[in-house]
Structure formats: C-alpha cells, structure tokens
Protein backbone atom coordinates (compact mmCIF):
# COMPACT_ATOMS: atom_id res chain seq x y z
CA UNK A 1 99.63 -4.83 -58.64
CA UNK A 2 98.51 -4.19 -62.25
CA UNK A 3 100.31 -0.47 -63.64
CA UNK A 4 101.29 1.02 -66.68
CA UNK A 5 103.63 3.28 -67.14
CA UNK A 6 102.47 6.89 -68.63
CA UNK A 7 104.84 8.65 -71.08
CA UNK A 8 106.36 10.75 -68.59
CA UNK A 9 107.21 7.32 -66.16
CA UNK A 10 104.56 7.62 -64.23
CA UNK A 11 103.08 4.62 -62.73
CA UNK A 12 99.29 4.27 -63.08
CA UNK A 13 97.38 1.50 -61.31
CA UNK A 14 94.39 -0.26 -62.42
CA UNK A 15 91.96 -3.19 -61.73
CA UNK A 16 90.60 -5.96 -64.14
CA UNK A 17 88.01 -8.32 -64.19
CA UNK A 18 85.80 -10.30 -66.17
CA UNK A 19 86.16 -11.41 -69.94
CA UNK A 20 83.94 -9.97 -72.29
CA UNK A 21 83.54 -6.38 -74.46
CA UNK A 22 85.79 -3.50 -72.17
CA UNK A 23 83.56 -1.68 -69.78
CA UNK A 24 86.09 0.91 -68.51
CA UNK A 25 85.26 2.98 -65.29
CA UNK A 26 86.46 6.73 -64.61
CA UNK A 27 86.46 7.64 -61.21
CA UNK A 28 85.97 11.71 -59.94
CA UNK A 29 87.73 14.26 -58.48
CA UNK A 30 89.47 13.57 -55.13
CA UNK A 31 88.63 9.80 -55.02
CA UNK A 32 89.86 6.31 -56.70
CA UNK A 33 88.80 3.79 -58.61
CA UNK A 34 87.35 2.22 -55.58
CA UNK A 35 83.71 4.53 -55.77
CA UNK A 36 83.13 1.49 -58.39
CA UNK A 37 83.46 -1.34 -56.61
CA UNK A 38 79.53 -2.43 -56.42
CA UNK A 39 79.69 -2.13 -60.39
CA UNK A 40 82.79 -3.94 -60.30
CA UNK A 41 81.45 -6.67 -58.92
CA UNK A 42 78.00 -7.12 -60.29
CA UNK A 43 79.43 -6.27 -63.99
CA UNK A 44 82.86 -8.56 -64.38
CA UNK A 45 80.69 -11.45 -64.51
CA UNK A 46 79.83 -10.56 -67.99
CA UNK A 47 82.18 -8.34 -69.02
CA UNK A 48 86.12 -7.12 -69.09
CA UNK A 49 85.59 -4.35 -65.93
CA UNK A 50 88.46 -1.99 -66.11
CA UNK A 51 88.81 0.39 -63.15
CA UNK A 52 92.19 2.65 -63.25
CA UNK A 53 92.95 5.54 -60.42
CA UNK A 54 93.72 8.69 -62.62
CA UNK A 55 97.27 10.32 -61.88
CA UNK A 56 97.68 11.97 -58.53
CA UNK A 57 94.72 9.79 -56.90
CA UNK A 58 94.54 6.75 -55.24
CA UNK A 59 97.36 3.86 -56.06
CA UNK A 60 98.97 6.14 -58.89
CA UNK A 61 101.65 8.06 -58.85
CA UNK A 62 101.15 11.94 -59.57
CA UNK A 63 104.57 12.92 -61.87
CA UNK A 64 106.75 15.43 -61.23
CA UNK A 65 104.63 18.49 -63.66
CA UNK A 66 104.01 21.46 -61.63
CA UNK A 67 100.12 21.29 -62.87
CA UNK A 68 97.59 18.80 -64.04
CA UNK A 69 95.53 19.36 -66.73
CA UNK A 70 92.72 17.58 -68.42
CA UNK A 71 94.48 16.83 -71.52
CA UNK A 72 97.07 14.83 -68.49
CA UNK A 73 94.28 12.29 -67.44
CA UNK A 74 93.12 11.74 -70.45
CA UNK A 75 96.61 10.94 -72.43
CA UNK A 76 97.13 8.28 -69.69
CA UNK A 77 93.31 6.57 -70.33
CA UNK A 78 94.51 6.86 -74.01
CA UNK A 79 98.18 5.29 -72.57
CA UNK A 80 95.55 2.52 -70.94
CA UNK A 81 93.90 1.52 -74.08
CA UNK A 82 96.94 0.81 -75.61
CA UNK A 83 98.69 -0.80 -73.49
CA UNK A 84 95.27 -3.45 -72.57
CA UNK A 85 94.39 -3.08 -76.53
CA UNK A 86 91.09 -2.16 -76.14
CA UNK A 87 88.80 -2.20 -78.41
CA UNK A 88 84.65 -1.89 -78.61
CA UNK A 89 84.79 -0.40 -75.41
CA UNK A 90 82.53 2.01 -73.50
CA UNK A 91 84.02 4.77 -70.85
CA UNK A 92 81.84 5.29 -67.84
CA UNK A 93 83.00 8.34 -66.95
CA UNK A 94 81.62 10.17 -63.11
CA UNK A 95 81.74 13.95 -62.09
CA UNK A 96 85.51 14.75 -62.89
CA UNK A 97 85.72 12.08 -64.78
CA UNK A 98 82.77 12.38 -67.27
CA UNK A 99 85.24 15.20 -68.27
CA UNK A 100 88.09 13.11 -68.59
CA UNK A 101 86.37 10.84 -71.31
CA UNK A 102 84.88 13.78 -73.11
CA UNK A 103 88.45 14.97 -73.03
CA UNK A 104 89.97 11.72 -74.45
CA UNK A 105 87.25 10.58 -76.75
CA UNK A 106 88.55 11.94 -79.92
CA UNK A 107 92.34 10.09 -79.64
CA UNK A 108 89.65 6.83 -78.45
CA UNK A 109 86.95 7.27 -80.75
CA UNK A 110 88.00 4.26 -82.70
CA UNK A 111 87.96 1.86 -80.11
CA UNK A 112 84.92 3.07 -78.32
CA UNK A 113 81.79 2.44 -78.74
CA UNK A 114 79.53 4.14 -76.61
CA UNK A 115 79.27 6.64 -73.23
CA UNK A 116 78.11 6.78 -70.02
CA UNK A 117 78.50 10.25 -68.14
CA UNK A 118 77.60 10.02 -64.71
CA UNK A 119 76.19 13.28 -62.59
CA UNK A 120 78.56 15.19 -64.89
CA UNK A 121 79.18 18.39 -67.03
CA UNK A 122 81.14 19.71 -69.47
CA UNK A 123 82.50 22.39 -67.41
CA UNK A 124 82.95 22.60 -63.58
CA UNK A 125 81.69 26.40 -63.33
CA UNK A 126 79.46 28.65 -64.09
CA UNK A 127 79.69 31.80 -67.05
CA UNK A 128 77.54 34.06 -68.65
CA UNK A 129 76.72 31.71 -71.38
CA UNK A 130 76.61 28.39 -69.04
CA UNK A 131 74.75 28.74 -66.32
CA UNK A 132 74.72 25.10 -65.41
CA UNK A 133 78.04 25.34 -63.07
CA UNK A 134 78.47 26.09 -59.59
CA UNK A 135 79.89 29.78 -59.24
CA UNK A 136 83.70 30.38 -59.68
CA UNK A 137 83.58 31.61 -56.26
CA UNK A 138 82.89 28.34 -54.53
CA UNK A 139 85.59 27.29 -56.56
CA UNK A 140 88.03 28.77 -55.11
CA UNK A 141 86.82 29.00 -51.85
CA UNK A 142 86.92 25.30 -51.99
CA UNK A 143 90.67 25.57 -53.21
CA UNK A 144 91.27 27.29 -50.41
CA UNK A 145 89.97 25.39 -47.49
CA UNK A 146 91.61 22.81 -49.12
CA UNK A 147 94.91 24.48 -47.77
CA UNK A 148 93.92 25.66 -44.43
CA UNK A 149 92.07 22.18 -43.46
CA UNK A 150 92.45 19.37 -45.70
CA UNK A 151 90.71 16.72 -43.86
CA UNK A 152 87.80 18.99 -42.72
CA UNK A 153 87.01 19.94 -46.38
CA UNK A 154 87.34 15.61 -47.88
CA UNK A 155 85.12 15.25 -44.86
CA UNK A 156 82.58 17.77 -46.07
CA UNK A 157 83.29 16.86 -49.40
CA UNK A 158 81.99 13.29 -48.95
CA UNK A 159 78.85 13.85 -47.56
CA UNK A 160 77.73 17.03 -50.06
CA UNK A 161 77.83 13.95 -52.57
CA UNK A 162 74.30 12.28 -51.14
CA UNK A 163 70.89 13.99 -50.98
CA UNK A 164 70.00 14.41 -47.13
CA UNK A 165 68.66 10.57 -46.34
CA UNK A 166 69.98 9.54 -49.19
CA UNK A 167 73.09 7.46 -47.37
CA UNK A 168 71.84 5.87 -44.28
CA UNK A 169 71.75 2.58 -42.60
CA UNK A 170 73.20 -0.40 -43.86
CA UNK A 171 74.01 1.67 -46.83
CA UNK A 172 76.12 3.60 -45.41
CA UNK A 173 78.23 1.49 -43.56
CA UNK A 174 78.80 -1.05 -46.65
CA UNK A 175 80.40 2.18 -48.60
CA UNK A 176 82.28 3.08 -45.53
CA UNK A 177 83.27 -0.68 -45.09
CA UNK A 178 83.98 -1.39 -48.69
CA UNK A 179 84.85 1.91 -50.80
CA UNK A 180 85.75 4.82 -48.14
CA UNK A 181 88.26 2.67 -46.16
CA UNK A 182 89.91 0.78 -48.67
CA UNK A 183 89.96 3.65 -50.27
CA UNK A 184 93.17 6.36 -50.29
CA UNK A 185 92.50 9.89 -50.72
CA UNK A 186 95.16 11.75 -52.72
CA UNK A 187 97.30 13.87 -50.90
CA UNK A 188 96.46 17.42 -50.34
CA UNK A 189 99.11 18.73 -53.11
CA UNK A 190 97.46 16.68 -55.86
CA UNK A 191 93.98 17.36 -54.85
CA UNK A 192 94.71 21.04 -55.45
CA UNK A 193 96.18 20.37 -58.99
CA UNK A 194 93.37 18.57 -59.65
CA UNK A 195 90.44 20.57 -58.41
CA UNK A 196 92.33 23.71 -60.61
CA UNK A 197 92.32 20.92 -63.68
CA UNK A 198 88.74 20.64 -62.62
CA UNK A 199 87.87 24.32 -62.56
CA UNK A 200 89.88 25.22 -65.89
CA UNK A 201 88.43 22.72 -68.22
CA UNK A 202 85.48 23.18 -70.57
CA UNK A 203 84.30 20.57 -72.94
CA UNK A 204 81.65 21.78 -74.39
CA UNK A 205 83.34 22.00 -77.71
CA UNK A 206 83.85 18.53 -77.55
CA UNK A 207 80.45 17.42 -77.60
CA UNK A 208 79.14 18.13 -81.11
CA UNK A 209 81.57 15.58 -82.14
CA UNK A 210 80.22 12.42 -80.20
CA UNK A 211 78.97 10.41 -82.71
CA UNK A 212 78.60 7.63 -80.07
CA UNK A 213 75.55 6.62 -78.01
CA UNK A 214 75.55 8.14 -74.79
CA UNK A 215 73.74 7.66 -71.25
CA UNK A 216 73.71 10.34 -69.12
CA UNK A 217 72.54 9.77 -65.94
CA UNK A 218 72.06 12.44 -62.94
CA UNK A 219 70.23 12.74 -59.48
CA UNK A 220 67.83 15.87 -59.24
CA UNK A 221 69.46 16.49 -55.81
CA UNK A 222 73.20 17.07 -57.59
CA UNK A 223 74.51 19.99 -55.63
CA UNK A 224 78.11 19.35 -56.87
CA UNK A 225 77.65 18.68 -60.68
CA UNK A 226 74.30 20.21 -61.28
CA UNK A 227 71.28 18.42 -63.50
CA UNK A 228 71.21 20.99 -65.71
CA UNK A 229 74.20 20.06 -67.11
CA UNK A 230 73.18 16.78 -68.11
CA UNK A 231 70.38 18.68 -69.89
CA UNK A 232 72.37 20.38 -71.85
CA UNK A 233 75.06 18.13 -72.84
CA UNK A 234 71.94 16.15 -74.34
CA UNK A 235 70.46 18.99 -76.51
CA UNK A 236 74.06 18.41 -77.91
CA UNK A 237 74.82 15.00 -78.19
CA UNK A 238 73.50 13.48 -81.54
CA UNK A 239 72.70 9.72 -79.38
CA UNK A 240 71.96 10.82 -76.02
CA UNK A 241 69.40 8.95 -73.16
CA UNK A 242 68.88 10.86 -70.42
CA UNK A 243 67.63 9.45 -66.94
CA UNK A 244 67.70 11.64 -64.07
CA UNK A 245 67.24 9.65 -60.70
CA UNK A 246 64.75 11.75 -58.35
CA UNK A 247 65.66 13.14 -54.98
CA UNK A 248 68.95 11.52 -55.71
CA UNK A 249 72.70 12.99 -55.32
CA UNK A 250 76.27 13.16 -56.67
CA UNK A 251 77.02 9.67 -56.68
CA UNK A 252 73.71 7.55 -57.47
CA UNK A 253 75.55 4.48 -58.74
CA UNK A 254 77.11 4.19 -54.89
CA UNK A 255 73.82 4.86 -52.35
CA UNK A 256 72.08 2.82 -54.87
CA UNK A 257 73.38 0.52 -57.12
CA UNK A 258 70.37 -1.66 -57.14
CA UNK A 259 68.83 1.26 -59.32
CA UNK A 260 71.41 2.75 -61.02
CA UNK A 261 72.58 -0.77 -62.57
CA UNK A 262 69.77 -1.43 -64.62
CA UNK A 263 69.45 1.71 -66.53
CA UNK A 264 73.56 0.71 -67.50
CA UNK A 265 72.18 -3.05 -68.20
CA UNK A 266 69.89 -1.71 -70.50
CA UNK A 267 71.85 0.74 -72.16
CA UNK A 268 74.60 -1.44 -72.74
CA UNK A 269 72.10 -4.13 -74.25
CA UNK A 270 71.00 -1.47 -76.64
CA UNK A 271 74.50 -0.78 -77.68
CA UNK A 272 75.88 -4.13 -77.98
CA UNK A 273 72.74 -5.84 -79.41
CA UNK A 274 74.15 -6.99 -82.43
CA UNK A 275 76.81 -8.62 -81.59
C-alpha cells in the first residue's frame, strides 16, 4: 500500500497510475480518493494519475492534533509532491478539496501548471460580502447531526450530492458497486474536524494570485457548493474557463463521467499543447 509519511508521522495513502505529466486528484469532504475512480481509469492511460485520501479520510491516518485545518491538508499534498517529485502537474481539486489546492497552490506553484476546481468555492459559507455560501446555520446544524446520528446524516449526505434523477439506473449501482463500497467513510471524530476545517476556511484571498490556467466546472443543480461560486472565483482568476453542466449536481464527474471527461480532455490539451 503506497503512503508517505506527513511531518507529524502521519501515514497518508495514495494511488498511482499511468506514466505521463502528473494529473493529481483531490477528493471532498467526508469521502476518499475513491469518488475518482472512473477518471482514474479512463486518464492513467495517458497520464501519471495520482489519487491520495487527505488526513482523517479514507486509508490515512488522521494525527493526533486536536483540530484540522486547511493549511493541514494542504502541507501533506505539498509533503506528496515532494516525496513523488512532481513536477508540471495539474491539481484537480472537488468541493472540499478545490479548497485544499487553492490552499496549497502558493508552496506548489512551481511545479504546477494548471487547475481544475470542481463544484467548488472559496469559502464553505455564506457572509455579508459573499453571498455564494450556504448559511452558517446549516453549518452547524449539519455539525450537529453529525453527533446525534452519524450514519443518518453520510446517508443524507450522499444523495444531496445528485440533482433529483440525476443518479439512477445502471448509474447508480456502478458508483455503489465501484466507489461507495470500496469506499471507507472517515470516522465520525474526523468528519467533525473536518467539516469545522471546512466551515472556517476562506480562500478568496488566494485567488488573485493564480497565475495558472484554471477550469472550473459546476452543475446548475449544486445545492452543496453553490454555482455562484464558480462565478465568482472566475471574475477573479486571471486564466479561468468556466463550464457549468445543466440540471447537474455536486459531483458531475461521478453520475457522468462520459460528459464531464471531455471538457478535462480538452482543457488539459490546451494546457499541455506545447509540449
């Protein structure tokens, strides 16, 4: 089992795959590296596919701190890229963990070449100067039934990720069959840590200073990670495509790979076209 070891000995486990340029996947909140197994697949063949579970969630340990914090997950993708040498790579980064490369992109920004934020946003909630975040409220009622009934609130978690029909079918049991089981949820301690990472962090002063191309891609239907959030991390971004997927949800790239590859393909054809 391939790990690394993070600077405070914690052991981080990743997946590899593929020889080529580094195409390095950042799973969200509450899951594992697993949500990206259909890119996995369909992208190794080409290139280096790097897929590590962030601390606290799936096969990596979660350290003995008290609290995670943003600056946490992204120190150990910064451990990663050091310890694989990576270089010319570009950080595919979903939900929680679009924040997690915005975090880490200036101690990367050598070795990276390019972005690709998936239904995400450069801060979890909503203020009075960002509107584009669910209330704090749902926050922390989410905390909370996180406490009384862990299992209940994954559950519900899971399915407020896909537009209604967007999951059904076939569909749905491949991504039960092939990322939900195989899958391991964190346990309920490090979900809260996380979530409160989650809710604390804002990025936005991060963005201005991207001066890498960047995809950002987002389903109309979000109800997690809202589109407008995309929006505006685009006004901001100095090389930003934006492609919002209609009627879609959280988590585009899993109900629908078939359509959410190509717009990567094609991004990552622009980005690499010299080479």
């Amino acid at each position: 089992m391939p790990v690394i070891t993070a600077a405070d000995n914690t052991q981080l486990f990743y997946e590899t795959a593929g020889r080529g340029r580094p195409l390095v996947f950042i799973h969200g909140w509450a899951m594992s590296g697993r949500v990206w197994h259909f890119q996995a697949e369909t992208f190794a063949h080409d290139w280096q596919v790097i897929v590590p579970d962030l601390r606290g969630h799936g096969r990596s340990g979660q350290g003995s701190a008290p609290s995670l914090g943003m600056a946490d997950f992204a120190a150990d993708l910064v451990a990663l890229f050091t310890a694989l040498d990576l270089e010319g790579a570009t950080l595919v980064g979903w939900s929680m963990g679009a924040q997690v490369v915005l975090e880490a992109f200036p101690a990367l920004r050598e070795r990276v070449a390019a972005l690709v934020l998936v239904g995400g946003t450069p801060r979890f909630t909503a203020t009075d100067d960002y509107p584009f975040g669910l209330p704090p409220v749902e926050a922390r009622g989410m905390a909370l039934r996180l406490k009384r009934d862990y299992s209940r609130t994954m559950g519900d978690f899971f399915k407020a990720m896909f537009a209604e029909g967007e999951l059904v079918g076939e569909q749905y049991q491949r991504v039960v069959r092939e990322i939900v089981i195989p899958g391991r949820r964190p346990e309920p301690e490090a979900a809260v840590k996380a979530l409160a990472a989650l809710t604390g962090a804002d990025q936005r002063h991060q963005l201005a200073g991207i001066d890498r191309p960047a995809l950002l891609v987002h389903g109309t239907a979000d109800s997690i990670c809202l589109p407008g959030a995309s929006h505006f991390m685009a006004g901001q971004l100095s090389d930003a495509t934006l492609v919002l997927l209609e009627g879609y949800g959280h988590a585009p790239f899993i109900s629908s790979p078939a359509l959410f590859d190509p717009f990567l393909v094609r991004f990552l054809e622009r980005v690499y076209a010299g080479d």
